[in-house]
C-alpha atoms as a PDB file:
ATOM      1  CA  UNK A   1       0.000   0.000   0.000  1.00  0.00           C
ATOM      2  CA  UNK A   2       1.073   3.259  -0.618  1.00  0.00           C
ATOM      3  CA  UNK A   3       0.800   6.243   1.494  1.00  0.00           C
ATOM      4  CA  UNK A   4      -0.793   9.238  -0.404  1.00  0.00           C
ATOM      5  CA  UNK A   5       1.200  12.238  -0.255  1.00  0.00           C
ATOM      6  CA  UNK A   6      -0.111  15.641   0.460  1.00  0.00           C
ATOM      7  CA  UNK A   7      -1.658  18.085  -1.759  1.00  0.00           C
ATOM      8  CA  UNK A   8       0.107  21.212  -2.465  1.00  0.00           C
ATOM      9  CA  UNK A   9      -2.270  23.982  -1.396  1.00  0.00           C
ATOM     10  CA  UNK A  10      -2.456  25.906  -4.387  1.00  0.00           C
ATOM     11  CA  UNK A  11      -3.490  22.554  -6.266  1.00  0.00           C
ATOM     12  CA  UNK A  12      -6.501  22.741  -3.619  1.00  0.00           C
ATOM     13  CA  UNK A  13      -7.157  26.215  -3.759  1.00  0.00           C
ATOM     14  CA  UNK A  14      -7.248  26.514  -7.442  1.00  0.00           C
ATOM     15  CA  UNK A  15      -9.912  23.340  -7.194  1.00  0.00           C
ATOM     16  CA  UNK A  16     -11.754  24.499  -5.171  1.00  0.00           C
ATOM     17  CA  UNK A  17     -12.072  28.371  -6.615  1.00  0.00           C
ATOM     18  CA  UNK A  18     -12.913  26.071  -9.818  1.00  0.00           C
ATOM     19  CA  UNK A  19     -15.674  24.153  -8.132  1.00  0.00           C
ATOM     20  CA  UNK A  20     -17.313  27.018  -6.726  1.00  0.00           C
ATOM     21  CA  UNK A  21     -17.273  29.099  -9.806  1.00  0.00           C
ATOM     22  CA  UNK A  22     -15.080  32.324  -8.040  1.00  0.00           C
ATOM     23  CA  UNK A  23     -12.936  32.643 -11.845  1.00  0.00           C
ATOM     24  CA  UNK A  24     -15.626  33.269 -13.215  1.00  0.00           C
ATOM     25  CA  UNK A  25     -16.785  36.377 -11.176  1.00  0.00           C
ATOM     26  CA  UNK A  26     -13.438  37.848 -10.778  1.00  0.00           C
ATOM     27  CA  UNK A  27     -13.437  36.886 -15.080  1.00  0.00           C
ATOM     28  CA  UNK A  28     -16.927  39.018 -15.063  1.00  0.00           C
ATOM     29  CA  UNK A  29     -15.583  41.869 -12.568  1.00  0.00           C
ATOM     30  CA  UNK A  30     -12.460  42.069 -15.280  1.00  0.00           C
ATOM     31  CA  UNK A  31     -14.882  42.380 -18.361  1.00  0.00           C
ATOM     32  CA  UNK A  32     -16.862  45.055 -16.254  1.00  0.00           C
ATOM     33  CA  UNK A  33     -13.821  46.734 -16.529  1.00  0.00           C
ATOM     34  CA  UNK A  34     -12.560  46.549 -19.922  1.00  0.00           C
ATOM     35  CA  UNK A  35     -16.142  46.914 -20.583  1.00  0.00           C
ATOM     36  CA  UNK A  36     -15.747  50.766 -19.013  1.00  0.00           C
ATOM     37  CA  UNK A  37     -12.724  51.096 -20.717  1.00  0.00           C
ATOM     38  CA  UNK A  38     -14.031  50.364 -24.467  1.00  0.00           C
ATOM     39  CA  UNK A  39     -17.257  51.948 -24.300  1.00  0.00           C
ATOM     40  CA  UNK A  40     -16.623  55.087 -22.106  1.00  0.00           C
ATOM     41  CA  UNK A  41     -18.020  55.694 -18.500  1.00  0.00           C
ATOM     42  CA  UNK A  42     -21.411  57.512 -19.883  1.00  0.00           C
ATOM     43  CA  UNK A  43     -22.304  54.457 -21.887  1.00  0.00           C
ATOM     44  CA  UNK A  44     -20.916  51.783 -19.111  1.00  0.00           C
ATOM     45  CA  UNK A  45     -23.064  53.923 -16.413  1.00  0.00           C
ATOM     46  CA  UNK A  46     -26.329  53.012 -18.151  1.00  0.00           C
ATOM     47  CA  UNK A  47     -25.200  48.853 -19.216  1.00  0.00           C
ATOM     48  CA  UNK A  48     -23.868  46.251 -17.592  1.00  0.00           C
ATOM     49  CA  UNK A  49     -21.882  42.691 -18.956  1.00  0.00           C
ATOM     50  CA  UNK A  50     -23.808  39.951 -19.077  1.00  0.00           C
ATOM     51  CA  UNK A  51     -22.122  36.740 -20.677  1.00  0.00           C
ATOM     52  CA  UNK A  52     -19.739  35.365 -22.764  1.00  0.00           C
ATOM     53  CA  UNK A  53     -20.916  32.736 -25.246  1.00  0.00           C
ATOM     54  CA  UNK A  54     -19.269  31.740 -28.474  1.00  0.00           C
ATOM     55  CA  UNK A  55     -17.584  34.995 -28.751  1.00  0.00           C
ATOM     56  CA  UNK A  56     -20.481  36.853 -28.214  1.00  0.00           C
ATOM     57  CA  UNK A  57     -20.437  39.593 -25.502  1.00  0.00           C
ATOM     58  CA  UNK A  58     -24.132  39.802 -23.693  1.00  0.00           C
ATOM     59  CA  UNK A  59     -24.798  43.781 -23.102  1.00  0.00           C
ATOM     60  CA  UNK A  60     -27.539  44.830 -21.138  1.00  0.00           C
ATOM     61  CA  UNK A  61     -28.742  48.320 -22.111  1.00  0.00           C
ATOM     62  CA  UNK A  62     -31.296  50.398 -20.067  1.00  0.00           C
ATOM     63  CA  UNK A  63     -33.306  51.330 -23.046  1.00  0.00           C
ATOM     64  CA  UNK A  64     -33.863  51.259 -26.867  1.00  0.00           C
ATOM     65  CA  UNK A  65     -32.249  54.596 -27.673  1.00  0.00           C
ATOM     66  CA  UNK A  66     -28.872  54.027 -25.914  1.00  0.00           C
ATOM     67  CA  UNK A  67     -29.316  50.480 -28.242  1.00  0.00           C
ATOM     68  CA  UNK A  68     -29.738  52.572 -31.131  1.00  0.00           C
ATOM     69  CA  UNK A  69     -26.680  54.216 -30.845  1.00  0.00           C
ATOM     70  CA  UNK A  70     -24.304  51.315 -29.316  1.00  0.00           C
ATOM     71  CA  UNK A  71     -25.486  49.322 -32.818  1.00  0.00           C
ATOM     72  CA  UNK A  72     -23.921  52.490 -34.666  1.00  0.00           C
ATOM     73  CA  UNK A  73     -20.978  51.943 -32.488  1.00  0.00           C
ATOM     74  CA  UNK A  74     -20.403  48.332 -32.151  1.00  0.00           C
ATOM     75  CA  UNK A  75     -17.111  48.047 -34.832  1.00  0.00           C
ATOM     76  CA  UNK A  76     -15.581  50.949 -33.182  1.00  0.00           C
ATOM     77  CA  UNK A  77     -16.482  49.458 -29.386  1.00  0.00           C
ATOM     78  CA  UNK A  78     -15.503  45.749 -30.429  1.00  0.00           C
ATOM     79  CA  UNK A  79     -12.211  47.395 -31.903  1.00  0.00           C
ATOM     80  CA  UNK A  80     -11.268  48.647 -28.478  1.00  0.00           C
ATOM     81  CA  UNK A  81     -12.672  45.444 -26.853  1.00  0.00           C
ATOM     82  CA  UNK A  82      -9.632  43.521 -28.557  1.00  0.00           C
ATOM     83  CA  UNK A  83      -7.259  45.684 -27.697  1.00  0.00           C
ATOM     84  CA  UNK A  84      -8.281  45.624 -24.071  1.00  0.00           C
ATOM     85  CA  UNK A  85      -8.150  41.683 -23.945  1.00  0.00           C
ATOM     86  CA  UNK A  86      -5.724  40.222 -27.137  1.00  0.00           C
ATOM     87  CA  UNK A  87      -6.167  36.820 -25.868  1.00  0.00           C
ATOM     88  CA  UNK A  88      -9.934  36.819 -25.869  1.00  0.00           C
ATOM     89  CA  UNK A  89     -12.184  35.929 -29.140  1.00  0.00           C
ATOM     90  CA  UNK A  90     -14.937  38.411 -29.392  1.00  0.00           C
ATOM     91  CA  UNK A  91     -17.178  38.300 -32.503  1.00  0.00           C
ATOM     92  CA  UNK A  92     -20.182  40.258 -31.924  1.00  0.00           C
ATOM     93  CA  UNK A  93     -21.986  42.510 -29.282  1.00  0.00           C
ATOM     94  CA  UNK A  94     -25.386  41.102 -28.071  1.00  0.00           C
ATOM     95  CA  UNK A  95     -27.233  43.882 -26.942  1.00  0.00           C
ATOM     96  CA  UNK A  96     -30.811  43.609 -25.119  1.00  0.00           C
ATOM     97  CA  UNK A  97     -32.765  46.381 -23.166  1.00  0.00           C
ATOM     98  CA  UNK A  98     -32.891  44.916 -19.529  1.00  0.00           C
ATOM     99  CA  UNK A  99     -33.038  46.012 -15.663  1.00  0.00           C
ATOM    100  CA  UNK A 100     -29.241  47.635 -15.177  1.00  0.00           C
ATOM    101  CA  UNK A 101     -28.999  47.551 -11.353  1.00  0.00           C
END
């Protein structure tokens, strides 16, 4: 029989941070953040980031006019998104009017 040797912490920690899904609110925090950064603190004051899903960022808009104009935006805001985060793969903007707080 063999004796089982100890885990190193940072094996457990990044476990259980995985199990309980903690990357993926500090992951939403961060795109808060380069969200403010691309679209400008007037526009990020009336959205917020939803999700992620097959390159498609989820924006939540507080109504159809600020829509309106983020649609005549969205090249020049998904520009900036990419330079913000080079490693990430985003395709589109997925905008829908919703509650912001």
């Amino acid at each position: 029989m063999s004796k089982s040797r100890p885990q190193p912490i940072a094996d457990v920690l990044a476990e259980l941070m995985s199990r309980r899904g903690y990357a993926r609110e500090r992951s939403g925090q961060q795109w808060e953040e380069v969200w403010r950064a691309a679209a400008g603190p007037l526009v990020a004051d009336n959205t917020r980031v939803g999700t992620v899903r097959r390159g498609k960022l989820e924006i939540i808009v507080a109504n159809s006019t600020l829509m309106q104009e983020l649609t005549f935006q969205k090249t020049a805001i998904l520009d900036r998104l990419r330079e913000e985060l080079p490693g990430e793969t985003i395709v589109d903007l997925r905008m829908r009017v919703g509650a912001i707080q």
